[in-house]
Protein backbone atom coordinates (compact mmCIF):
# COMPACT_ATOMS: atom_id res chain seq x y z
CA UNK A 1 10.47 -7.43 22.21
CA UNK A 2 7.33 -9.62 21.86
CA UNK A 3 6.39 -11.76 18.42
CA UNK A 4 3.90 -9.19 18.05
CA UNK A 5 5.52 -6.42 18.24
CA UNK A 6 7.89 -7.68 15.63
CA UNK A 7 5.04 -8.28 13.30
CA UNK A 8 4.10 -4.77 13.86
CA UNK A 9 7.10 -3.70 12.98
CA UNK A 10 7.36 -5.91 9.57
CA UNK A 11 4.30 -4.34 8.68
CA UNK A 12 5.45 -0.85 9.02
CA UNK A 13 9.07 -1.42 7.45
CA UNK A 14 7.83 -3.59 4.48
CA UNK A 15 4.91 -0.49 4.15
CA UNK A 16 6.97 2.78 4.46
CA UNK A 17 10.50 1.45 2.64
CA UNK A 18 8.98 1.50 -0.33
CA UNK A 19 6.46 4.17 -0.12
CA UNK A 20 8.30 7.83 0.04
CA UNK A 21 7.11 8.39 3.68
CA UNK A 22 10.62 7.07 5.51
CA UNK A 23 11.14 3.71 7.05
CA UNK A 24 13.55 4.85 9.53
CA UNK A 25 11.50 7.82 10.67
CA UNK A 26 8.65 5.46 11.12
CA UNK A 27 10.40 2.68 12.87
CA UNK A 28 11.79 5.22 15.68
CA UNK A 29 8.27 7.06 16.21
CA UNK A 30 5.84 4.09 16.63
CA UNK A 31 7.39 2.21 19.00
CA UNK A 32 7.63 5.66 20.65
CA UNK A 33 3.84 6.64 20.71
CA UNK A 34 3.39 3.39 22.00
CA UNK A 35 5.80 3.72 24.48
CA UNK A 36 7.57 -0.08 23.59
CA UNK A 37 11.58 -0.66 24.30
CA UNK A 38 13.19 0.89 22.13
CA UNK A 39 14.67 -1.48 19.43
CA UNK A 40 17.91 -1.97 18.28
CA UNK A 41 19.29 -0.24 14.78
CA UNK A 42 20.45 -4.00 14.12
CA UNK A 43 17.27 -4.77 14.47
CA UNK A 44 15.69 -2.37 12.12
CA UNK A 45 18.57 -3.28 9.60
CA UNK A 46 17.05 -6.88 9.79
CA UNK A 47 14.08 -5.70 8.98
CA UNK A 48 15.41 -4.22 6.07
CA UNK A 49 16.39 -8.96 4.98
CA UNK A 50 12.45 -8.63 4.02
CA UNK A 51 12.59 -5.97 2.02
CA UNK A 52 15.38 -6.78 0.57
CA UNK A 53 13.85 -10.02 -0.46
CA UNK A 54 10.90 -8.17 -1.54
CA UNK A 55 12.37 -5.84 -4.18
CA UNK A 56 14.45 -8.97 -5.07
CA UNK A 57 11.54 -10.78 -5.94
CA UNK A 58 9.73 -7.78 -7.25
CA UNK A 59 12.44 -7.00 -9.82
CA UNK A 60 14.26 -10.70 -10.42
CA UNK A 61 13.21 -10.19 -13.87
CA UNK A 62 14.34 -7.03 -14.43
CA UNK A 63 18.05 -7.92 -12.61
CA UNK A 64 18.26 -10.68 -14.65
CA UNK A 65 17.75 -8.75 -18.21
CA UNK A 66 20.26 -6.26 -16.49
CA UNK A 67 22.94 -8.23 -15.60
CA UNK A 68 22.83 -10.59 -18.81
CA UNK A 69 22.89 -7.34 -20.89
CA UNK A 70 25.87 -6.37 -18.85
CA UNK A 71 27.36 -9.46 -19.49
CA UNK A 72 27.26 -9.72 -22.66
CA UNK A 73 28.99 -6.23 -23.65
CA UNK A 74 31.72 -7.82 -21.46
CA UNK A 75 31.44 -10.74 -23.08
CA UNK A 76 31.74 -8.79 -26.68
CA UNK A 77 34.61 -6.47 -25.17
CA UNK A 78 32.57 -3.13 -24.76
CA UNK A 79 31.64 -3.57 -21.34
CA UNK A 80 29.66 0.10 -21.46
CA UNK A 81 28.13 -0.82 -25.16
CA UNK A 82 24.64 -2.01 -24.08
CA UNK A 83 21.94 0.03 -22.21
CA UNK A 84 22.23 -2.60 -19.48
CA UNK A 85 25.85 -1.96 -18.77
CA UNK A 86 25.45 1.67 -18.70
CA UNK A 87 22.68 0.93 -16.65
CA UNK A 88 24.58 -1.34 -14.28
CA UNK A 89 27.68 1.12 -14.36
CA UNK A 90 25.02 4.26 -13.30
CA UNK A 91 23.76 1.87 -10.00
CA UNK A 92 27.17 1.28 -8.93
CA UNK A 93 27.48 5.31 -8.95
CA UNK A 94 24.26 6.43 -7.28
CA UNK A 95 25.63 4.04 -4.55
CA UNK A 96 28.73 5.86 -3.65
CA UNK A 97 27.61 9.18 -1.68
CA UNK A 98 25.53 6.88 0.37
CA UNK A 99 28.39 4.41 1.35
CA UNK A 100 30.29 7.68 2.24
CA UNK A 101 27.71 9.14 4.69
CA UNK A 102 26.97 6.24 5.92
CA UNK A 103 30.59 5.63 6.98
CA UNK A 104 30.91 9.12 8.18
CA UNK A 105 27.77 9.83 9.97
CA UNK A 106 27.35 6.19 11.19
CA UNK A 107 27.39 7.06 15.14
CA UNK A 108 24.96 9.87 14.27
CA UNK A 109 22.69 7.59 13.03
CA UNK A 110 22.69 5.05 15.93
CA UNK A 111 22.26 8.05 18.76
CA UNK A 112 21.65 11.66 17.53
CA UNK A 113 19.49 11.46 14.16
CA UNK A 114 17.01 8.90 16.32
CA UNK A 115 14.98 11.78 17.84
CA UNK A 116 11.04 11.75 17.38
CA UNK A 117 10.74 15.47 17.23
CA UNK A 118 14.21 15.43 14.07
CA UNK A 119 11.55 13.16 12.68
CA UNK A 120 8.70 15.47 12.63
CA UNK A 121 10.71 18.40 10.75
CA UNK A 122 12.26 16.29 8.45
CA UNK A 123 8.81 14.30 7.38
CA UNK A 124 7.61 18.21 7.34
CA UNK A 125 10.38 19.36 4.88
CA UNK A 126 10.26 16.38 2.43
CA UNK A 127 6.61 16.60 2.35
CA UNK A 128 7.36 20.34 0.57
CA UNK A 129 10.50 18.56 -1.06
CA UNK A 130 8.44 15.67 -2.76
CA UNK A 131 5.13 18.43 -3.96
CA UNK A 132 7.71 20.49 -5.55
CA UNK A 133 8.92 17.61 -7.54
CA UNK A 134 6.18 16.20 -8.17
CA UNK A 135 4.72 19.29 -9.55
CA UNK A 136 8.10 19.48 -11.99
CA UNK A 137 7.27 15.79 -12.79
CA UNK A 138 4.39 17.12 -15.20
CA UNK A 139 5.22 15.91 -18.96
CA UNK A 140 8.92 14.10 -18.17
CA UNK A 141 10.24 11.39 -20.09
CA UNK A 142 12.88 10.05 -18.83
CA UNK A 143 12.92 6.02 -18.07
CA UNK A 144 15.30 3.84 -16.59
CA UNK A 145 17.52 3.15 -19.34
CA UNK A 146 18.09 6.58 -19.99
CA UNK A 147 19.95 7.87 -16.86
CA UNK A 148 22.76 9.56 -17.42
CA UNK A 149 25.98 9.04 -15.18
CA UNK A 150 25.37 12.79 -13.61
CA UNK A 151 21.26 12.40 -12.99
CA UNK A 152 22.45 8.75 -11.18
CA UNK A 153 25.32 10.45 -8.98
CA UNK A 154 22.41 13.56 -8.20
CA UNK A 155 19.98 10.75 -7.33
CA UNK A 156 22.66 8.75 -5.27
CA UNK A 157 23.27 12.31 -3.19
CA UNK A 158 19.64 12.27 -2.68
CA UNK A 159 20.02 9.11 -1.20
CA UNK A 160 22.62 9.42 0.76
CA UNK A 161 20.38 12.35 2.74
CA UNK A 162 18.05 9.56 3.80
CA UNK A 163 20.44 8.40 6.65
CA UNK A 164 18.46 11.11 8.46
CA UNK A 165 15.24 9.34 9.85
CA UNK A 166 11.90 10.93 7.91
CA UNK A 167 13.46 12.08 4.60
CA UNK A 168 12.92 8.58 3.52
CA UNK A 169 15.11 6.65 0.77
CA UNK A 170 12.50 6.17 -1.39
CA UNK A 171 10.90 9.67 -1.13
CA UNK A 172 14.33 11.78 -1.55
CA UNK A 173 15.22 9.41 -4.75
CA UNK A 174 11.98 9.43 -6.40
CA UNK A 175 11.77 13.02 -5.33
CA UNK A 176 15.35 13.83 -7.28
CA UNK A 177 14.55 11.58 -10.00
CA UNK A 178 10.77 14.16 -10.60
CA UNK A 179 13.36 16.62 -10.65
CA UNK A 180 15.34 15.46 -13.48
CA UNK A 181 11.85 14.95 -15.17
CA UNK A 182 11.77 11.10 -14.68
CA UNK A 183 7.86 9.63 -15.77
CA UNK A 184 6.63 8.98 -12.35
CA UNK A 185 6.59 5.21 -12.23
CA UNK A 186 9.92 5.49 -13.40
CA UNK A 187 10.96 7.70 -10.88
CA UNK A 188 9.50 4.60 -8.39
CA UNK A 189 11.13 1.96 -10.19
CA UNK A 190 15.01 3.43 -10.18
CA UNK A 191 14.02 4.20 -6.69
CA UNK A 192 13.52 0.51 -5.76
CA UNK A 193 16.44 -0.78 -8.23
CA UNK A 194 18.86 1.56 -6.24
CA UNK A 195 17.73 0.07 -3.06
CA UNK A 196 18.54 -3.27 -3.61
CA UNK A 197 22.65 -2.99 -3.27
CA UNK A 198 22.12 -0.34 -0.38
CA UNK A 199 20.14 -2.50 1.38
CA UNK A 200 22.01 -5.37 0.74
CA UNK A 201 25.63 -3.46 1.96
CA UNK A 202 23.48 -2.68 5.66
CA UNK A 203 22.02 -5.64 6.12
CA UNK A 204 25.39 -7.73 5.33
CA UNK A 205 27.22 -5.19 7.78
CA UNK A 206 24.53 -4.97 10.34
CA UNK A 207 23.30 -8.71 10.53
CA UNK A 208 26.55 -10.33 12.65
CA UNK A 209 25.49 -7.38 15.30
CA UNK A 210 22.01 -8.55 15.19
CA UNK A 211 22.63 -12.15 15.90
CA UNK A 212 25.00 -11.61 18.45
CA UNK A 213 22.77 -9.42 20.44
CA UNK A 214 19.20 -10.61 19.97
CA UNK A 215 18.68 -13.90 22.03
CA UNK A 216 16.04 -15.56 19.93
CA UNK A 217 15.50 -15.67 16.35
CA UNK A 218 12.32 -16.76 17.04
CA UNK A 219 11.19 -13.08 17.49
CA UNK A 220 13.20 -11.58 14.36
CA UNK A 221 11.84 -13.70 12.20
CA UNK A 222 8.46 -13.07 11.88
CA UNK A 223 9.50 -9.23 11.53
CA UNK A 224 11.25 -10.41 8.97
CA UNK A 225 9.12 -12.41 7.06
CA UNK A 226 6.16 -9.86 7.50
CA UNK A 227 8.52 -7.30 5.78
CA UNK A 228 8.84 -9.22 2.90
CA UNK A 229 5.57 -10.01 2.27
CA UNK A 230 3.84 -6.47 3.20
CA UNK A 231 6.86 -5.08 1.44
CA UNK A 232 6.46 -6.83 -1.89
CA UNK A 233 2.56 -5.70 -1.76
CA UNK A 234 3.85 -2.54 -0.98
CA UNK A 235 5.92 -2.06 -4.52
CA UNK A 236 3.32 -3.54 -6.55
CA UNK A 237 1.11 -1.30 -5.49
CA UNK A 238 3.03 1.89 -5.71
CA UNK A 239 3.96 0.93 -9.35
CA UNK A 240 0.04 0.65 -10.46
CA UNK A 241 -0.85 3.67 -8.58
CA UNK A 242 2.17 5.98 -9.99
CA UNK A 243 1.33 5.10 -13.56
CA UNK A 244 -2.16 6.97 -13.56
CA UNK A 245 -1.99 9.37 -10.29
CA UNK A 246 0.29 11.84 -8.84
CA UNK A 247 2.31 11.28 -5.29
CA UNK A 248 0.25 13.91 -3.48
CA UNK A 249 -1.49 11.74 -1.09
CA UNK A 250 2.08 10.80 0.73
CA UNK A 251 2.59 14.67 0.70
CA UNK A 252 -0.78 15.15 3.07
CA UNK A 253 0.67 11.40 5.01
CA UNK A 254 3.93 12.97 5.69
CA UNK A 255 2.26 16.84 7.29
CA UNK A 256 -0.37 14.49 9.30
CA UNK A 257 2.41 12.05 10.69
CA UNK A 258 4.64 15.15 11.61
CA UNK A 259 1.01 17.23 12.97
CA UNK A 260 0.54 13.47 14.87
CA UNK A 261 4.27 14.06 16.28
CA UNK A 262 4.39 17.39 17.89
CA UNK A 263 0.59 16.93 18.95
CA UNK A 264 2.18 13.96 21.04
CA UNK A 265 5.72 16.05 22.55
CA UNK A 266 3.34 18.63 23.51
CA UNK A 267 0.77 16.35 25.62
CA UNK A 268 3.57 14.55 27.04
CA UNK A 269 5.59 17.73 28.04
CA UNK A 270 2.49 19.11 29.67
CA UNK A 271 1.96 15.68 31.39
């Protein structure tokens, strides 16, 4: 792998991580159309360092207010008796199913889920998945600090679904989160609060495997850095558009990338 086709990369992660039109699905298919090696998952997890640090630095302020709420309801002996903790405690929830299928489909995910054409129907069905909520979406109230223990474990299930490259972290959580009539930028913003421990448990397992394998830093890097800094663009950008606008545009992405997909397996089968 090349600088520049690192950068290419860090560009696409730090774009489609946080917009609900699947990293994963992304990071298998263009190196694909552009018929590059194919990279490593290690490598994609690094990828995943930038955004990481992007939604860190997106939402420092808003872990900070979190985890001093949480602290002091500890600190007061009612470790549930602020909206922070209950917030905190609801995170930690929507977390589980996706630690469970990612220890149980783990080999899937290296090998049989990284298929161009699984990409295409799944970027096809969430496309449907994602109208249909946002259609529901229409007049809901529900915020951040008001997700209740069941809504987080239905929006951690959701997550967990996005091991599967093209259903997209971000697009089956906000996607849940419509469904339980979440305001639209709020839907976003537990989206990209969720991902931060996620992302944080695949890079930490992931990394050692990365460094071991890839023989110069001086290539990951720049991926890395690019996905921060596209990524953190990428967030800010959702949030403004979400308040005023709906999420149909990424429904007509997704259909397009999927049309752009088979279009491609046909040609080449032919050729």
């Amino acid at each position: 792998m090349t600088v520049g086709q690192a950068i290419v990369l860090g560009i696409v992660q730090g774009l489609t991580e946080f917009l609900p039109i699947s990293s994963s699905g992304h990071l298998i298919v263009v190196p694909w159309l552009l018929r590059w090696q194919v990279q490593s998952l290690a490598f994609d997890v690094a990828l995943h360092i930038g955004t990481l640090t992007a939604v860190l630095w997106a939402f420092a302020g808003d872990w900070w207010r979190i985890l001093t709420g949480a602290a002091r309801g500890v600190r007061a002996g009612r470790p549930l008796g602020t909206p922070q903790g209950r917030l905190l405690l609801s995170l930690a929830l929507a977390c589980l199913p996706a630690v469970i299928a990612g220890l149980l489909l783990e080999r899937w995910a290296e090998t049989t889920f990284r298929s161009p054409a699984l990409v295409a129907l799944t970027m096809t069905v969430m496309a449907v998945v994602l109208l249909a909520a946002d259609r529901r979406a229409a007049g809901g109230e529900g915020t951040v600090f008001t997700v209740t223990y069941r809504d987080a474990l239905l929006i951690g299930a959701a997550q967990a679904l996005a091991l599967v490259p093209g259903v997209s972290r971000s697009g089956s959580t906000i996607s849940m989160a419509l469904f339980l009539r979440y305001r639209r930028e709020e839907a976003a913003r537990i989206s990209f609060l969720l991902s931060t421990p996620i992302t944080f448990a695949a890079a930490a397992r992931e990394v050692p495997a990365l460094l071991h394998a890839e023989a110069s830093m001086g290539v990951v890097l720049p991926g890395i850095l690019t996905a921060a800094l596209v990524g953190f663009a990428a967030i800010k950008g959702l949030l403004a558009y979400v308040r005023t606008r709906d999420y149909l545009p990424f429904v007509f992405y997704r259909l397009a990338f999927a049309a752009l997909i088979v279009a491609v397996l046909v040609l080449r089968s032919r050729g």
